[in-house]
C-alpha atoms as a PDB file:
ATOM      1  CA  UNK A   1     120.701 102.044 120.214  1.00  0.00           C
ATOM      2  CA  UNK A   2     119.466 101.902 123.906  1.00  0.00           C
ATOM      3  CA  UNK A   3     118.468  98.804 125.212  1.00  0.00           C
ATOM      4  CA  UNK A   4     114.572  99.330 124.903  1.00  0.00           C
ATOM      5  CA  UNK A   5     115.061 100.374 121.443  1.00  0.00           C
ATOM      6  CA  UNK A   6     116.418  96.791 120.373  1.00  0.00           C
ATOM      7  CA  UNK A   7     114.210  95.341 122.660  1.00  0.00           C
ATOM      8  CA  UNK A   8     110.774  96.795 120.770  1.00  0.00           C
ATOM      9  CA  UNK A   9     113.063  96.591 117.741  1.00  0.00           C
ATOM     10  CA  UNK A  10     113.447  92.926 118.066  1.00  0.00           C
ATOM     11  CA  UNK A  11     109.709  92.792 118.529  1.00  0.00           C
ATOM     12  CA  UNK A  12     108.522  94.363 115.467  1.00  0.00           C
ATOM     13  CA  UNK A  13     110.505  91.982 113.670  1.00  0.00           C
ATOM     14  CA  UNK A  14     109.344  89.057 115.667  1.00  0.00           C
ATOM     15  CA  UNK A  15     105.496  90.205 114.781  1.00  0.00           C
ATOM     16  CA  UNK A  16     106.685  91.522 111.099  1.00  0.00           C
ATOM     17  CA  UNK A  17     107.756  87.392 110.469  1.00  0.00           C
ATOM     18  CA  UNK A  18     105.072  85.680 112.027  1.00  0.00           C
ATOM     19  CA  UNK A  19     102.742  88.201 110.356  1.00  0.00           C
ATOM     20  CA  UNK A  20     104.218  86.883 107.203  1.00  0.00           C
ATOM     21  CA  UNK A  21     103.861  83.179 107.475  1.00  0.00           C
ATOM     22  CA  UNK A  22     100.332  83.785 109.048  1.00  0.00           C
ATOM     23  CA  UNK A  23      99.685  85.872 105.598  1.00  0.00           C
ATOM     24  CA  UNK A  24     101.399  83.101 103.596  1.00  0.00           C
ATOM     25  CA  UNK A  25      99.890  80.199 105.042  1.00  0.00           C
ATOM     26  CA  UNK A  26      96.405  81.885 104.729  1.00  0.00           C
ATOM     27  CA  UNK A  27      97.194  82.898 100.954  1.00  0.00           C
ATOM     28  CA  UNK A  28      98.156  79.031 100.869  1.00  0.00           C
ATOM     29  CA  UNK A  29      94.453  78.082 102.800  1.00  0.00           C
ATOM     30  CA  UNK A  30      92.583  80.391 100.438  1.00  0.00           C
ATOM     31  CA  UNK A  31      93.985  79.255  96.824  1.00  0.00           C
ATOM     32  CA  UNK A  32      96.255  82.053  96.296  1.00  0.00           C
ATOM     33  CA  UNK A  33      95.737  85.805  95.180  1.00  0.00           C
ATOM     34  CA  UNK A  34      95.737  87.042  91.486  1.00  0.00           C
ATOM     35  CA  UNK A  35      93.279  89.064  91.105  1.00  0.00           C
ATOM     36  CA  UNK A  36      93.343  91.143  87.530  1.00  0.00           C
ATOM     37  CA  UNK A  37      92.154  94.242  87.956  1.00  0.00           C
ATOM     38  CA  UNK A  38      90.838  96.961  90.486  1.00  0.00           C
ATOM     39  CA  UNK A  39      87.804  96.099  91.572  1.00  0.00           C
ATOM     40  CA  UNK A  40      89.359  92.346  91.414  1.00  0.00           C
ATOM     41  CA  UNK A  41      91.593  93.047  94.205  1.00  0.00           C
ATOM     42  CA  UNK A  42      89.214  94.722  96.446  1.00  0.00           C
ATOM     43  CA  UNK A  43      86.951  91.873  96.402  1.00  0.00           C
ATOM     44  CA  UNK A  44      89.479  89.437  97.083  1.00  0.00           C
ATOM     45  CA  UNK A  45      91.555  91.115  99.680  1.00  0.00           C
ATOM     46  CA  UNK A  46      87.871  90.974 101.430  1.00  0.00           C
ATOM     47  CA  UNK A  47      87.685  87.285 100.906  1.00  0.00           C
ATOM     48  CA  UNK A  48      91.207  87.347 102.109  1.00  0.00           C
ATOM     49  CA  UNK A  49      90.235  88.734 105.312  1.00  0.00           C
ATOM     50  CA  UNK A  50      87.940  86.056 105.765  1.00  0.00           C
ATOM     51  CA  UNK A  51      90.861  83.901 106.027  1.00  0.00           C
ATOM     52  CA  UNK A  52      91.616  83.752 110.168  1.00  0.00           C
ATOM     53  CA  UNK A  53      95.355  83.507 108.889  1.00  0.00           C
ATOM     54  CA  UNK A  54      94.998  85.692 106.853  1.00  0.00           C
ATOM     55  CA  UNK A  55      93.561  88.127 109.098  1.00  0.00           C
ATOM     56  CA  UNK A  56      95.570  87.586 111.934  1.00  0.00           C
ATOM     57  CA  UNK A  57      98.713  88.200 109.817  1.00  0.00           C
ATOM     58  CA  UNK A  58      97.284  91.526 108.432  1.00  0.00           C
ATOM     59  CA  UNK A  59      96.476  92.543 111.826  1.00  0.00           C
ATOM     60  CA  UNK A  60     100.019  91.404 113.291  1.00  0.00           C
ATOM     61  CA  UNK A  61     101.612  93.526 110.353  1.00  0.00           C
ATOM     62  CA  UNK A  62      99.503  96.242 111.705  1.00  0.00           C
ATOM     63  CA  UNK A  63     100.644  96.160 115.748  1.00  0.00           C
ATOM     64  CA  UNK A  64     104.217  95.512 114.922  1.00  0.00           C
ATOM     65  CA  UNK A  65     104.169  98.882 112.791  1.00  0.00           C
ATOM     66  CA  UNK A  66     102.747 100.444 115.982  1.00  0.00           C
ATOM     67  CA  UNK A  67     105.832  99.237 117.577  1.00  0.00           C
ATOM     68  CA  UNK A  68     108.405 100.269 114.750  1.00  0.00           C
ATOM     69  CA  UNK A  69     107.225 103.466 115.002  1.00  0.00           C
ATOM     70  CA  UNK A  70     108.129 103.876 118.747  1.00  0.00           C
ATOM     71  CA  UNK A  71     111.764 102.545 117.561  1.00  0.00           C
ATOM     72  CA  UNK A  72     112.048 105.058 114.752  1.00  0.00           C
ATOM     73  CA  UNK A  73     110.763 108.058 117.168  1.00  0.00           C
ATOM     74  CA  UNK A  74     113.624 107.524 119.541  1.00  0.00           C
ATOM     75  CA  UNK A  75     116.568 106.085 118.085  1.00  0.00           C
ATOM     76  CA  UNK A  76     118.393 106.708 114.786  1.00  0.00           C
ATOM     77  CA  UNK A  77     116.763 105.065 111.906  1.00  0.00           C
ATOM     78  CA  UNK A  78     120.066 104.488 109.940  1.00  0.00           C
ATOM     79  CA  UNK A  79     120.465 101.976 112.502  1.00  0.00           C
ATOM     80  CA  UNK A  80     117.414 100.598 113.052  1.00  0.00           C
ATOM     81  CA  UNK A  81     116.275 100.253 110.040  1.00  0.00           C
ATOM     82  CA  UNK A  82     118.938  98.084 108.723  1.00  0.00           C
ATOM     83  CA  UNK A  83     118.883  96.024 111.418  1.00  0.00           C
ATOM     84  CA  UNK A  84     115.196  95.311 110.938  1.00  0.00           C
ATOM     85  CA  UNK A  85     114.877  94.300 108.108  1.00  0.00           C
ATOM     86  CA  UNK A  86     118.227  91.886 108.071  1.00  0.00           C
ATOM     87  CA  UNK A  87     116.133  90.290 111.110  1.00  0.00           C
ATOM     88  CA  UNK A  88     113.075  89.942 109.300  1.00  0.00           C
ATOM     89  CA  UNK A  89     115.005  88.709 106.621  1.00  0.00           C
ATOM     90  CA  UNK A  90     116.546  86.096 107.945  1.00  0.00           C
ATOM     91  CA  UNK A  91     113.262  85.245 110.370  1.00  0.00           C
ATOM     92  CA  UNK A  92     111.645  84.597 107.475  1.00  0.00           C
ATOM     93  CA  UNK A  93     113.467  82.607 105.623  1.00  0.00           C
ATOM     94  CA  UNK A  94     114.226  79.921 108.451  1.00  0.00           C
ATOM     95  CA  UNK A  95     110.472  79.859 109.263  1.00  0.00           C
ATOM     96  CA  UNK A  96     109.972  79.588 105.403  1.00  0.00           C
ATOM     97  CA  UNK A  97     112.238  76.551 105.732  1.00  0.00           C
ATOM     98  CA  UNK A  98     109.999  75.082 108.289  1.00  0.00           C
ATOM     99  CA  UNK A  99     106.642  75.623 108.278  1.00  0.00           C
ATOM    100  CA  UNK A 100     106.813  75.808 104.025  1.00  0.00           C
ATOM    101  CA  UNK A 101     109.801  73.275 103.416  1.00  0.00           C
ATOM    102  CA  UNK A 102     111.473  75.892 101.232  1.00  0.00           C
ATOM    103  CA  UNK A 103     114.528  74.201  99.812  1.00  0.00           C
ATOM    104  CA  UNK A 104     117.453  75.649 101.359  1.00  0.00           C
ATOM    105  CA  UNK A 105     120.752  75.873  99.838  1.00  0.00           C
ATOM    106  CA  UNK A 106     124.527  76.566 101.154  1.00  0.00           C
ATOM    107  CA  UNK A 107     124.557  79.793  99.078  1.00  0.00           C
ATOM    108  CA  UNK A 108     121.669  80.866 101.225  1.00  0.00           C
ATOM    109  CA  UNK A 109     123.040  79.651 104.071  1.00  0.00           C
ATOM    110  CA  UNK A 110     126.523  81.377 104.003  1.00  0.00           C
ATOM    111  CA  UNK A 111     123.721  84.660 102.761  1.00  0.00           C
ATOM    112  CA  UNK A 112     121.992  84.590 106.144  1.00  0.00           C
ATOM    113  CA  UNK A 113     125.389  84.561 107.999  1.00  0.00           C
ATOM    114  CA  UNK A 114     126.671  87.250 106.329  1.00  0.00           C
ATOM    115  CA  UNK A 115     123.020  89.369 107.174  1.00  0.00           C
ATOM    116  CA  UNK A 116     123.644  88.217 111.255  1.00  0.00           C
ATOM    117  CA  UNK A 117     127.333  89.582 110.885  1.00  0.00           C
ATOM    118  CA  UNK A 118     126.057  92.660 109.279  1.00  0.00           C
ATOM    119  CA  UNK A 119     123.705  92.905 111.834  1.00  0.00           C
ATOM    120  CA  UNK A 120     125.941  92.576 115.034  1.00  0.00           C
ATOM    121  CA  UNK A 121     128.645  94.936 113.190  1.00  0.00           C
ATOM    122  CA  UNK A 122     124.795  97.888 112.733  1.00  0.00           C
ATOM    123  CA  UNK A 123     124.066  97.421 115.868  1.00  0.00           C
ATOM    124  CA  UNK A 124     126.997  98.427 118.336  1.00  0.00           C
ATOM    125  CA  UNK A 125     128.029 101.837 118.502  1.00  0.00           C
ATOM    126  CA  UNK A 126     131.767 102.666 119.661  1.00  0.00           C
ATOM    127  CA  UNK A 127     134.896 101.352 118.721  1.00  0.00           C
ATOM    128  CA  UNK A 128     135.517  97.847 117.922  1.00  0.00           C
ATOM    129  CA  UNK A 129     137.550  96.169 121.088  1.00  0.00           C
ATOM    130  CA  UNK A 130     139.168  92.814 121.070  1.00  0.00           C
ATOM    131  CA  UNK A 131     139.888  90.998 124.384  1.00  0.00           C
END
């Protein structure tokens, strides 16, 4: 990947996880969402959006696709694509831990490494060269 492809790619991913606490804290604000039917979910993804953290996450998830697709236009998206979401992935879960207090465990701990080392070994091209 060329530089300004993990550049925007690390981004997205930055807007993609704040987008979802923002969402998740305003689902939190609003009382939740479980609507039961069609209609249901209309009218409450429109009370949703009356949420401003709501909102602004919704609106977040919508620039940092503008950005993705910019990525996936220019540089390979078996690449990218794996590398985005084990960023948002592990983003997410350590701003779950605390902004939600999400109980965090060692299993999940040793998880997340294993997503960063799968994530350094995605995104270098070339062979592998030890010092």
């Amino acid at each position: 990947m060329s530089r300004l492809g993990l550049l925007l790619l690390a981004a997205s991913a930055l807007l993609t996880t704040i987008a979802n606490l923002a969402l998740r804290a305003g689902l939190d604000r609003a009382g939740g969402f479980r609507p039961d039917g069609l209609v249901a979910t209309v009218v409450e993804f429109a009370r949703m959006l009356c949420e401003p953290l709501f909102a602004a996450g919704f609106i977040l998830y919508f620039v940092a696709a503008l950005v993705w697709f910019r990525v996936i236009a220019y540089e390979p998206l078996s690449t990218a694509y794996p590398v985005m979401v084990g960023l948002i992935f592990v983003m997410v879960s350590i701003g779950a831990v605390f902004i939600f207090s999400e109980p965090v465990s060692i299993r999940k701990v040793i998880g997340l490494a294993v997503i960063l080392a799968g994530i350094a070994i995605a995104s270098t091209t070339g062979p592998v060269r030890v010092p």
